[in-house]
N, C-alpha and C. Protein backbone atom coordinates (compact mmCIF):
# COMPACT_ATOMS: atom_id res chain seq x y z
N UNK A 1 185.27 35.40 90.09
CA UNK A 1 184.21 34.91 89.23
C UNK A 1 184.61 33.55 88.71
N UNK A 2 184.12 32.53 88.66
CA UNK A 2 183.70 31.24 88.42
C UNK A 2 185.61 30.99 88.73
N UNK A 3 185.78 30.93 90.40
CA UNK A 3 186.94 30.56 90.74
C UNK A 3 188.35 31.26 90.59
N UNK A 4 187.82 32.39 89.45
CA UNK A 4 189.26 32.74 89.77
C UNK A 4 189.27 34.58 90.16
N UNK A 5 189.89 35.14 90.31
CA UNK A 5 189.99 36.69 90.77
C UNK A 5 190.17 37.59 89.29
N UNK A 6 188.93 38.16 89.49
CA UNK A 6 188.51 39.11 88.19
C UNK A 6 188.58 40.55 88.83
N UNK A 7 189.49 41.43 88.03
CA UNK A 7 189.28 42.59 88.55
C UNK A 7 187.63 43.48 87.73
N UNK A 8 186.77 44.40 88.40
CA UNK A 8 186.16 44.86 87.48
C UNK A 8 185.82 46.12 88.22
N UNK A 9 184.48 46.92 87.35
CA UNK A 9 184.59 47.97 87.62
C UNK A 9 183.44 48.08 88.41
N UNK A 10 182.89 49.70 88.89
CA UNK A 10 181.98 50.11 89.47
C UNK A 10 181.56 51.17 89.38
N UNK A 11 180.37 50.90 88.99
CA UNK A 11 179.50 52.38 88.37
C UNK A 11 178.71 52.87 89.19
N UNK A 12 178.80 54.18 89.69
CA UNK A 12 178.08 54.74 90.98
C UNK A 12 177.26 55.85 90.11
N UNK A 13 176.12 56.02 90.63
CA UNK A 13 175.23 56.88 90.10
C UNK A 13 174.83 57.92 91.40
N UNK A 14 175.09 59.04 91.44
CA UNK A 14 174.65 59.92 92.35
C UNK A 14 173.70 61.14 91.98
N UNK A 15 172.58 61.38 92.74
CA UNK A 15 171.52 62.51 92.55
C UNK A 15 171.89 64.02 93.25
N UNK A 16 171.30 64.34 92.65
CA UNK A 16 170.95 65.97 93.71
C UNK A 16 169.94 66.70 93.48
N UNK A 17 169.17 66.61 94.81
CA UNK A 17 167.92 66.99 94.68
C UNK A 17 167.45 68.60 94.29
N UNK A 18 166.88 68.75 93.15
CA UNK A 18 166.81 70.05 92.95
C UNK A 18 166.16 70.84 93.91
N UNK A 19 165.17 70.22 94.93
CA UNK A 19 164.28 70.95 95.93
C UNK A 19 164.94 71.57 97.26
N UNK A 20 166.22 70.68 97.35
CA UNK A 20 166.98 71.40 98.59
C UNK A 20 168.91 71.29 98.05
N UNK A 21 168.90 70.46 96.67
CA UNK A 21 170.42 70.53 96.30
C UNK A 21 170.98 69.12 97.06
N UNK A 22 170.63 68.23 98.05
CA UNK A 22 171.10 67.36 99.08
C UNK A 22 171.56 66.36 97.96
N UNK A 23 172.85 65.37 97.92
CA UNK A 23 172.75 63.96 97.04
C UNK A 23 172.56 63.22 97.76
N UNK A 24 172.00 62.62 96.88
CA UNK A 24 171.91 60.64 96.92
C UNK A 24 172.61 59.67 96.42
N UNK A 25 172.90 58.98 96.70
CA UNK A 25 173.70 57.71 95.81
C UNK A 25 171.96 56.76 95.08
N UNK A 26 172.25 56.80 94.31
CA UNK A 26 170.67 56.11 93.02
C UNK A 26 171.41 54.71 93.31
N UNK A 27 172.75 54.06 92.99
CA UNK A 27 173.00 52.61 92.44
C UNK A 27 174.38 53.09 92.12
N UNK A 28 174.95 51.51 92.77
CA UNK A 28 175.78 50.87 92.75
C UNK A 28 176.15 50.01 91.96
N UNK A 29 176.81 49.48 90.89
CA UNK A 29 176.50 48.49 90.11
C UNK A 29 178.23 47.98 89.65
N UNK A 30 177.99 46.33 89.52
CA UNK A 30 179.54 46.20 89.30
C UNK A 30 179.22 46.16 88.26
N UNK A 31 180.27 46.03 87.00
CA UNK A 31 180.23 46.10 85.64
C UNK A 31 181.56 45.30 85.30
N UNK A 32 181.51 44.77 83.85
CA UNK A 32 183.01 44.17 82.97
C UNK A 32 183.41 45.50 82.77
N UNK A 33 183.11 46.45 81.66
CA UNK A 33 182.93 47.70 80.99
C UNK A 33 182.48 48.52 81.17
N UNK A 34 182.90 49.67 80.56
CA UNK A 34 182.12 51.06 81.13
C UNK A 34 181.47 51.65 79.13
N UNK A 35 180.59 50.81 79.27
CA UNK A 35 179.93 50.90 77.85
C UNK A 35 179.14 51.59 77.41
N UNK A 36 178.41 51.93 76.44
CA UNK A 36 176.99 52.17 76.15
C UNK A 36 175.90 51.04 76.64
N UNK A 37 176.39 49.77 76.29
CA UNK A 37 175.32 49.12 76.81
C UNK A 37 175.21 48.69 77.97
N UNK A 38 176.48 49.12 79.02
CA UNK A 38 176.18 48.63 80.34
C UNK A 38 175.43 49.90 80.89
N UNK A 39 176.14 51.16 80.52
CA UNK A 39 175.12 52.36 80.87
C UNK A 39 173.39 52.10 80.40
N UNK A 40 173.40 51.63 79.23
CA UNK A 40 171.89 51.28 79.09
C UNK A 40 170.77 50.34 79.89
N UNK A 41 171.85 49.59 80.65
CA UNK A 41 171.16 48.61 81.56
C UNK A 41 170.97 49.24 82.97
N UNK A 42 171.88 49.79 83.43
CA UNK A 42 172.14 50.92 84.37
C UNK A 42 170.84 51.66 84.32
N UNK A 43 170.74 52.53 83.32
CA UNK A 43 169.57 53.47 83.41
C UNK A 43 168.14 52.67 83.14
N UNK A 44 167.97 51.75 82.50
CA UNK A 44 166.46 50.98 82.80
C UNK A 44 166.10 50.55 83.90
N UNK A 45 167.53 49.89 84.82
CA UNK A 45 167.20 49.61 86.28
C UNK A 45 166.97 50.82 86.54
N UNK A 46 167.66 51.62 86.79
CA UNK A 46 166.84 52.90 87.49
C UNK A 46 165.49 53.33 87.25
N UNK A 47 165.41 52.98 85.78
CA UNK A 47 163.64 54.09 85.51
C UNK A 47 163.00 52.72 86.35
N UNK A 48 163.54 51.82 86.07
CA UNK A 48 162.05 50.28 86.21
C UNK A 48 162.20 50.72 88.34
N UNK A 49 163.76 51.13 88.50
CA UNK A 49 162.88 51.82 90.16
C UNK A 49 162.22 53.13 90.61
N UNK A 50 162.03 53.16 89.36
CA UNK A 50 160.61 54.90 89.70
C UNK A 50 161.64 56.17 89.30
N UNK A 51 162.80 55.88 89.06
CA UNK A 51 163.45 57.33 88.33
C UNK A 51 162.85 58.09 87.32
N UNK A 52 162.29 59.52 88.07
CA UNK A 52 161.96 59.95 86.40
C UNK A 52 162.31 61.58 86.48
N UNK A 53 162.27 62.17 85.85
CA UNK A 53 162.49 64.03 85.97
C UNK A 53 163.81 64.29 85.92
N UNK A 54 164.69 63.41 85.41
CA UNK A 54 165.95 63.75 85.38
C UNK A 54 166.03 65.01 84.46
N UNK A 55 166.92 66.03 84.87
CA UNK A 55 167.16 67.40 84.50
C UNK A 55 167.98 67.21 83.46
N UNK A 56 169.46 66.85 84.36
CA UNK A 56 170.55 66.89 83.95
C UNK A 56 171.51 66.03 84.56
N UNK A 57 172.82 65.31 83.62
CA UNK A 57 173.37 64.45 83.80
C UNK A 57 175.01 64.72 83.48
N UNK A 58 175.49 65.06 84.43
CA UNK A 58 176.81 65.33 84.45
C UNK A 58 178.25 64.14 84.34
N UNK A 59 178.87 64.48 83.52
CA UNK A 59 180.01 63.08 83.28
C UNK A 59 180.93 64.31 82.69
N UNK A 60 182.18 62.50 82.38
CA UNK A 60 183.41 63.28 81.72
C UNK A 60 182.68 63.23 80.03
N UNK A 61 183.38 63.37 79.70
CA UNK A 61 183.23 63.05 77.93
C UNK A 61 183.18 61.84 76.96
N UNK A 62 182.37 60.56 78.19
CA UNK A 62 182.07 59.64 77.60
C UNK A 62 181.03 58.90 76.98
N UNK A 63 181.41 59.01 75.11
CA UNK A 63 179.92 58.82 74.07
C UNK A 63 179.43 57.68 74.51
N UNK A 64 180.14 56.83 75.16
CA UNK A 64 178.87 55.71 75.28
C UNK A 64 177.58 56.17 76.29
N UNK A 65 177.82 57.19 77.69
CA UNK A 65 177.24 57.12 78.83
C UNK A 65 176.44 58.17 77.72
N UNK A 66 177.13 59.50 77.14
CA UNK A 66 176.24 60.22 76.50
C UNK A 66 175.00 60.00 75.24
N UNK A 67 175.16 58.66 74.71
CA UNK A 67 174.66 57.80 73.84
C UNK A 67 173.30 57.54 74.90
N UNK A 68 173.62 56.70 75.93
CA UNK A 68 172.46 56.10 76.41
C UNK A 68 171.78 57.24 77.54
N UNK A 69 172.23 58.32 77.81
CA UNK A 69 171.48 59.29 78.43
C UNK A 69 170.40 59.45 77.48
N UNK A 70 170.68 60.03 76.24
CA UNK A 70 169.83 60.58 75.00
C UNK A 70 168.76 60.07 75.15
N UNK A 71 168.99 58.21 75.09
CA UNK A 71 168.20 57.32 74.84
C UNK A 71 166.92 57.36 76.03
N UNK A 72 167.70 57.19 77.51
CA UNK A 72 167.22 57.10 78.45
C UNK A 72 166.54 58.20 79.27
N UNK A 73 166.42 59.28 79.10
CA UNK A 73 166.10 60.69 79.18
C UNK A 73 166.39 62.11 78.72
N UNK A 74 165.73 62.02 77.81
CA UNK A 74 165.25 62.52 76.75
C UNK A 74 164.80 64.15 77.08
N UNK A 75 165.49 64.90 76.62
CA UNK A 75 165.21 66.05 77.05
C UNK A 75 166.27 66.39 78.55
N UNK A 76 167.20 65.93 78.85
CA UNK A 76 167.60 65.86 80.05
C UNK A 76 168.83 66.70 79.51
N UNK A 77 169.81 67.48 79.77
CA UNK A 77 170.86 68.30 79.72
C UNK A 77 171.90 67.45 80.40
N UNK A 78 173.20 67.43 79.87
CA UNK A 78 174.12 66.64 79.22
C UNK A 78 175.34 68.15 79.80
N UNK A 79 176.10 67.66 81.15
CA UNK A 79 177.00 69.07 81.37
C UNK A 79 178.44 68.47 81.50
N UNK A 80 179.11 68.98 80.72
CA UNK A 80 180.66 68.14 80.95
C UNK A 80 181.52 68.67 81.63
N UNK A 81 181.83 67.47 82.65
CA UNK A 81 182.52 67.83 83.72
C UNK A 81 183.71 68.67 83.32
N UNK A 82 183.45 70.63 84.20
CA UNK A 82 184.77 71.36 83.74
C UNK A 82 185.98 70.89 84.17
N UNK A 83 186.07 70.26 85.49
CA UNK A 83 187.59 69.47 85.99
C UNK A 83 188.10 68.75 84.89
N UNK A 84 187.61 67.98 84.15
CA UNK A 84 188.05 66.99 83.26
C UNK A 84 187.84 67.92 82.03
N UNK A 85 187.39 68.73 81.57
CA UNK A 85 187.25 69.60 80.56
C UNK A 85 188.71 70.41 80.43
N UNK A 86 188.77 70.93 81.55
CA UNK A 86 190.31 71.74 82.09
C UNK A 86 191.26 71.07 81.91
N UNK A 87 191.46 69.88 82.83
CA UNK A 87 192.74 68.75 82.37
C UNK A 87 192.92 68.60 80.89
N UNK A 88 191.93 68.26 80.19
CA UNK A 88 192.27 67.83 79.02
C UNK A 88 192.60 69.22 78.22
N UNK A 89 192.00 70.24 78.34
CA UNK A 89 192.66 71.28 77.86
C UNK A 89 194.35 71.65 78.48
N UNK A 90 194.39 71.80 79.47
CA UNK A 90 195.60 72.05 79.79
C UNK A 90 196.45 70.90 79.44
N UNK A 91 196.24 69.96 78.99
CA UNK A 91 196.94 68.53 77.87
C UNK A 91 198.03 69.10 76.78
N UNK A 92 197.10 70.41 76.64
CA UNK A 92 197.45 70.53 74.74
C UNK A 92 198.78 72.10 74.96
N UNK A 93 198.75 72.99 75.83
CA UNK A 93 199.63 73.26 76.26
C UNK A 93 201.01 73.01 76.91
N UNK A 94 202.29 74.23 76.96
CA UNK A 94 203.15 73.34 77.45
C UNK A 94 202.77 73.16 78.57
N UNK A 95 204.51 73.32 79.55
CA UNK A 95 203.73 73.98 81.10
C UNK A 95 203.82 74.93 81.43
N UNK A 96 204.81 76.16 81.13
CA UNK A 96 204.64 76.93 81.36
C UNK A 96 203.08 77.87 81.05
N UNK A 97 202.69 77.82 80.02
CA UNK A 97 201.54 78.33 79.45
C UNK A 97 200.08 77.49 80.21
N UNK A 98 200.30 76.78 81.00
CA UNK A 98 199.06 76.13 81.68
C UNK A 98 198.47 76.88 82.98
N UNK A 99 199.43 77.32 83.61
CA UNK A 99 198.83 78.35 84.44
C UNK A 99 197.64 79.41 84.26
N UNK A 100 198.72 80.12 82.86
CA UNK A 100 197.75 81.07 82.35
C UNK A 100 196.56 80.50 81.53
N UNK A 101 196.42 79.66 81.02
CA UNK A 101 194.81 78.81 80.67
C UNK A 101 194.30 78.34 81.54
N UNK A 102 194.88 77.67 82.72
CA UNK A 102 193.81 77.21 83.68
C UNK A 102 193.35 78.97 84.02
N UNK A 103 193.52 79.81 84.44
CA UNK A 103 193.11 81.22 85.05
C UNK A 103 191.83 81.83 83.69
N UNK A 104 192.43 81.27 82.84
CA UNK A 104 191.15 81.80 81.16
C UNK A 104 189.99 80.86 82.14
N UNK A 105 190.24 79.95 82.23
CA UNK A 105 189.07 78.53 82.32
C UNK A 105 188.30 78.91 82.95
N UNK A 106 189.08 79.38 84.54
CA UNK A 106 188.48 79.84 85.77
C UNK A 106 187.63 80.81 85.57
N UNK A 107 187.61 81.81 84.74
CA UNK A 107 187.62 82.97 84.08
C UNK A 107 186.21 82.54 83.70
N UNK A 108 185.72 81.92 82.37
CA UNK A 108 184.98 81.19 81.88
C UNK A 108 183.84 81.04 82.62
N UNK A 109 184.29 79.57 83.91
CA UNK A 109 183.58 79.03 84.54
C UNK A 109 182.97 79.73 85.90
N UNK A 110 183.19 80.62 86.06
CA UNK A 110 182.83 81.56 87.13
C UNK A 110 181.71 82.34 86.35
N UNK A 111 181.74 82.83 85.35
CA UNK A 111 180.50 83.76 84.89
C UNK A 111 179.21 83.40 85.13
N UNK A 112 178.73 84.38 86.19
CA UNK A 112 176.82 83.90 86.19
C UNK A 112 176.00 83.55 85.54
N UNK A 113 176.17 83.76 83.82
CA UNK A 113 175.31 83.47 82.97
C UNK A 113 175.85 82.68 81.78
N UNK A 114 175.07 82.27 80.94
CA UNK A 114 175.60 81.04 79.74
C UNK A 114 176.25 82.68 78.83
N UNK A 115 175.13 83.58 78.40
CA UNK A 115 175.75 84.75 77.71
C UNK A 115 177.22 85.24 77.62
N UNK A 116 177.13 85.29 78.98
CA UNK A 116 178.49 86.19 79.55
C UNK A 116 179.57 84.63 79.68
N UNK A 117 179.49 83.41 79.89
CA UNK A 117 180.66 82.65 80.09
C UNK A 117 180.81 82.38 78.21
N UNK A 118 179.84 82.66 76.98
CA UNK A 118 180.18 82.18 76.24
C UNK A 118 181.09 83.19 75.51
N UNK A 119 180.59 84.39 76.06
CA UNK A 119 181.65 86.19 75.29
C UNK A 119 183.56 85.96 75.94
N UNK A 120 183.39 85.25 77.16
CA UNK A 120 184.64 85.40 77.73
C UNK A 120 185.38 84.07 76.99
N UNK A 121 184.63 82.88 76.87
CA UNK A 121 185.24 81.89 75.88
C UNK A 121 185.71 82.68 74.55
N UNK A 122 184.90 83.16 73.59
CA UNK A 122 185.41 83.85 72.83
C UNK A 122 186.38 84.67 72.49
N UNK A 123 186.56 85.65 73.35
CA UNK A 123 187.93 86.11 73.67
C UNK A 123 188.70 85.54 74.71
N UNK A 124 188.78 84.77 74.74
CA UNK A 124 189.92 83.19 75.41
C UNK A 124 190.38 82.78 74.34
N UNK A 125 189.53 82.28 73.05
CA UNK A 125 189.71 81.33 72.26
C UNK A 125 190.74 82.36 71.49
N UNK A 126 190.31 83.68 71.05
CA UNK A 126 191.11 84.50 69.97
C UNK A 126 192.17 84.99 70.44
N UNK A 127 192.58 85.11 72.13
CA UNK A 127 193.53 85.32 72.37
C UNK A 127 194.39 84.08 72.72
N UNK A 128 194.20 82.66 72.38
CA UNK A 128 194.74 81.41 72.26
C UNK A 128 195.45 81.63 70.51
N UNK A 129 194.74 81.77 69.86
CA UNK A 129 194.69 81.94 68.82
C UNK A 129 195.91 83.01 67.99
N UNK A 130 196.07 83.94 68.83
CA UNK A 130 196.46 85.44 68.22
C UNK A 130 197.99 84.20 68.67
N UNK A 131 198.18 83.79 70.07
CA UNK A 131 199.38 83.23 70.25
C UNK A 131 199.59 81.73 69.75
N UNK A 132 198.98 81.38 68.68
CA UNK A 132 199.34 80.51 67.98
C UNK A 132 198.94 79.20 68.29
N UNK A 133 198.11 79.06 69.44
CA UNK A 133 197.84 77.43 69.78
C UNK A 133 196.17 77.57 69.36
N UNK A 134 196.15 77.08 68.01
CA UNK A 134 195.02 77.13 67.45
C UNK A 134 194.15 75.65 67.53
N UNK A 135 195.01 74.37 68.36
CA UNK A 135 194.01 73.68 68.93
C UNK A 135 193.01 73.71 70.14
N UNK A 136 193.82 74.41 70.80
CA UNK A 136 192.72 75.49 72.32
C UNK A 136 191.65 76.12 71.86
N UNK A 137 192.54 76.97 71.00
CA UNK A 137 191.59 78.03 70.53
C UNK A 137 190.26 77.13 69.75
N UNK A 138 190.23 76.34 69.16
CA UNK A 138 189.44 75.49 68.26
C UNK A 138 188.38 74.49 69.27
N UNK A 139 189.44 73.78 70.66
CA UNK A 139 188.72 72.85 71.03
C UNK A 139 187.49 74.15 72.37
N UNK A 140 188.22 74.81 72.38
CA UNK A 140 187.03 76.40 73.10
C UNK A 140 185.69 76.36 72.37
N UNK A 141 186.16 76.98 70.61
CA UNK A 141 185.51 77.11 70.48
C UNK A 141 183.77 76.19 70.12
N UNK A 142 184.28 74.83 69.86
CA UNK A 142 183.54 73.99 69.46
C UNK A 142 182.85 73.01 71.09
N UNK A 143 183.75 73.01 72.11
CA UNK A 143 183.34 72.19 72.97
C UNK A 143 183.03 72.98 74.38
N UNK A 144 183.71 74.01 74.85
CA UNK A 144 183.21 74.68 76.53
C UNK A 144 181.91 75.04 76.68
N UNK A 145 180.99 75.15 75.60
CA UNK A 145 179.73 74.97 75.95
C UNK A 145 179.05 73.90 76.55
N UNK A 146 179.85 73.18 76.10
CA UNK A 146 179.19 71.21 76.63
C UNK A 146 179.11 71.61 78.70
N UNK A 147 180.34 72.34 78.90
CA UNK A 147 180.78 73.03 80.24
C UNK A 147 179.94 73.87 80.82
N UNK A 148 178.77 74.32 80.14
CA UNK A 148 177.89 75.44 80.72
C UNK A 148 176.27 75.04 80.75
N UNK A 149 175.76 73.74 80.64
CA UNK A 149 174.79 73.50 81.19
C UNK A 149 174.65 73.82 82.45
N UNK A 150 175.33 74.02 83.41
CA UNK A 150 174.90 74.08 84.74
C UNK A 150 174.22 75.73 85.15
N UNK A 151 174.81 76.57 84.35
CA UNK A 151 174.33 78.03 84.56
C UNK A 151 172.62 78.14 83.99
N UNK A 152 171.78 77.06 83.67
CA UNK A 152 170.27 77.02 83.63
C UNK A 152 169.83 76.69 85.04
N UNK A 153 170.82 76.25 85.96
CA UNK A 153 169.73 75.88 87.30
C UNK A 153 170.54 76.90 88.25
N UNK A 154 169.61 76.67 89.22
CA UNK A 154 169.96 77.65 90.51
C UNK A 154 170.82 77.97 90.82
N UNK A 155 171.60 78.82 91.16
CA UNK A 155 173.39 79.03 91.26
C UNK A 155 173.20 78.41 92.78
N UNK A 156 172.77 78.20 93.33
CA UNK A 156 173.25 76.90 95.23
C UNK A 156 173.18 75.84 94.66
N UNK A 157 172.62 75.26 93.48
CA UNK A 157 173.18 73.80 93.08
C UNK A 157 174.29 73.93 92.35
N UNK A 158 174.53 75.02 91.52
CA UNK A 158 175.95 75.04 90.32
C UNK A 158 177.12 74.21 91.09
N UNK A 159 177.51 74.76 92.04
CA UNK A 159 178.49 74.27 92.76
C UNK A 159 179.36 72.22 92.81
N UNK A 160 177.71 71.83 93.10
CA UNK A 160 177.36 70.20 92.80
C UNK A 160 177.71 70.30 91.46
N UNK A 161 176.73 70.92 91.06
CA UNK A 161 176.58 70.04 89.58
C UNK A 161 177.73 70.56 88.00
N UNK A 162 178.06 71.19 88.34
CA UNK A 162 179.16 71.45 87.72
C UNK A 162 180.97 70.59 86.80
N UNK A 163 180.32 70.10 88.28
CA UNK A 163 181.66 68.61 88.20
C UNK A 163 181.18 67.72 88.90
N UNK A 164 182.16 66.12 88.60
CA UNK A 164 182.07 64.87 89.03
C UNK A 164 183.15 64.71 89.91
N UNK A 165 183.09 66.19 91.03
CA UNK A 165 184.05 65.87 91.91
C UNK A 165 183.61 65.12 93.51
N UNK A 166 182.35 64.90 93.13
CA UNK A 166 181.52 64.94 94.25
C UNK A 166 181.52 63.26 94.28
N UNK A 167 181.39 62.58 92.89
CA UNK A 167 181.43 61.14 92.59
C UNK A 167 182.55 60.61 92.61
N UNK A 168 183.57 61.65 91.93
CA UNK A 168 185.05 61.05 92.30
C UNK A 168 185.43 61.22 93.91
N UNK A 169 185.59 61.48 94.81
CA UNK A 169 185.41 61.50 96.16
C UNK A 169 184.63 60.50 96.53
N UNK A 170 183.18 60.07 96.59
CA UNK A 170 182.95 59.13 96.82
C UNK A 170 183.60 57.81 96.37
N UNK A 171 184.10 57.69 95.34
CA UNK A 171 184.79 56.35 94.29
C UNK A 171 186.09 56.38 95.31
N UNK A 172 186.70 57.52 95.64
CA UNK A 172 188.20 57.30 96.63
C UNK A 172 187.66 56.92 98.15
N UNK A 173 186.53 56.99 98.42
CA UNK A 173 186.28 56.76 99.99
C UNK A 173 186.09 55.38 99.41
N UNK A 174 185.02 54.75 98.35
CA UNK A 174 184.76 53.01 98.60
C UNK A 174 186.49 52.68 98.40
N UNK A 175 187.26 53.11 97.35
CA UNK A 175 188.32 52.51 97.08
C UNK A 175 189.12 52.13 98.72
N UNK A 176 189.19 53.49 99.33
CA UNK A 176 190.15 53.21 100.53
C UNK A 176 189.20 52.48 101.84
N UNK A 177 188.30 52.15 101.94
CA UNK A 177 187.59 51.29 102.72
C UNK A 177 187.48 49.85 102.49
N UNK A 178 187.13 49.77 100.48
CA UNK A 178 187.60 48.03 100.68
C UNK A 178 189.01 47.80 100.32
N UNK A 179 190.33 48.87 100.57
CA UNK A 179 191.57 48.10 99.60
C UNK A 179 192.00 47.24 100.85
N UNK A 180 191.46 47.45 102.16
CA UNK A 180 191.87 46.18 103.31
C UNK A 180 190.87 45.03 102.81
N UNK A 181 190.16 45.11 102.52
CA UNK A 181 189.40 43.78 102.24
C UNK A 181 190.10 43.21 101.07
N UNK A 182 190.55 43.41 100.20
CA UNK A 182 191.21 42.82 98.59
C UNK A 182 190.76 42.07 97.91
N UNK A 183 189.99 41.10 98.02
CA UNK A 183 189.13 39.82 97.56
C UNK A 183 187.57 40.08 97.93
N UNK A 184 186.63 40.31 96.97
CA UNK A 184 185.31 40.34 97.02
C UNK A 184 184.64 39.30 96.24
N UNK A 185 183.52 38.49 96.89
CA UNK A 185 183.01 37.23 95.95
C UNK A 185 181.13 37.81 95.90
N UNK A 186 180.68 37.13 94.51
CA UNK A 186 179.39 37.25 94.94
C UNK A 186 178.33 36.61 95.78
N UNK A 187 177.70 36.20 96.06
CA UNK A 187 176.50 35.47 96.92
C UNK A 187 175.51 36.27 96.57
N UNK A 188 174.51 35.43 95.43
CA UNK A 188 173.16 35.59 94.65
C UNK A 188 173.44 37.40 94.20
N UNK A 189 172.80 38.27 95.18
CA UNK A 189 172.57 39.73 94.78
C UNK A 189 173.17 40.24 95.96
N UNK A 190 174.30 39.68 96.65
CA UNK A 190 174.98 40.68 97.41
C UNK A 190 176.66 40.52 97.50
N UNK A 191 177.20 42.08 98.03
CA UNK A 191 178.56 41.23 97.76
C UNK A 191 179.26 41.17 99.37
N UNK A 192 180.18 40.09 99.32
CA UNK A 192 180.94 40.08 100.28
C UNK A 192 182.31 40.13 100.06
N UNK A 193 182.90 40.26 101.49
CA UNK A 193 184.71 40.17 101.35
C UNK A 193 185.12 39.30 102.49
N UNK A 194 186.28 39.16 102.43
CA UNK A 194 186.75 38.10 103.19
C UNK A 194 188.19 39.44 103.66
């Protein structure tokens, strides 16, 4: 950018069609930041290209993207990615004791219904609790729901939509396709490499 080599980022937006489950990639977009207000620009380009009926919008646990979802579709369900839900729980444990919480999680996230994954959180959380790690037990009880939007839609989409493992995979295929290219410049609205 204006001569010299700027590293920045890239915000990929991917769909899945509720009528057959198939994704799409929506947009590509380079960015400085991963903001509220670059997400806000993000999602107007999309509506101003005919996006509309968004359900639900799956991420890690970031208030800015969750800020401008609110804003930007309204009524849309907000599901936090359990991979990154899990990591950060298994954070707060040692290691030995991570095994046996990732297997609670699994536990959790497998139940067919919001009912039944929220009874097994519960006794997750009190048996976190009874053994003394009362930040598990606490961050259970206040946040693994954020984790169970996906049990309102069809269990052949849960799978997708559950996690951002589907976007992180795509982000490692662009990564290892342009790290031979190394240098990308713009030209008007497209990009190139050398």
């Amino acid at each position: 950018m204006d001569g010299r080599i700027v590293s920045q980022g890239v915000l990929v937006v991917s769909a899945v069609r509720r009528t057959d489950g198939l994704r799409e990639i929506l947009a590509v977009e380079v960015s400085d930041t991963e903001s509220e207000a670059t997400y806000q620009e993000l999602f107007r380009s999309l509506k101003s290209r005919g996006l509309s009926g968004v359900e639900l919008v799956v991420s890690d646990d970031h208030e800015g993207l969750k800020a401008a979802v609110s804003r930007h579709f309204q009524g849309a369900s907000h599901q936090r990615c359990q991979v990154h839900y899990s990591r950060n729980l298994l954070g707060m444990v040692s290691f030995e004791k991570r095994k046996e919480l990732a297997s609670d999680l699994r536990a959790i996230f497998a139940a067919p219904e919001r009912n039944q994954a929220m009874d097994v959180a519960c006794s997750v959380a009190k048996k976190w609790q009874a053994k003394g790690n009362e930040k598990v037990a606490c961050h259970l009880e206040e946040h693994v729901e954020e984790c169970l939007s996906c049990l309102a839609f069809p269990e052949s989409h849960r799978r997708r939509i559950r996690t951002t493992n589907g976007l992180e995979r795509l982000n490692q295929e662009i990564k290892r396709r342009t790290r031979v290219v190394r240098i990308f410049f713009r030209i008007g609205s497209r990009a190139c490499g050398w």
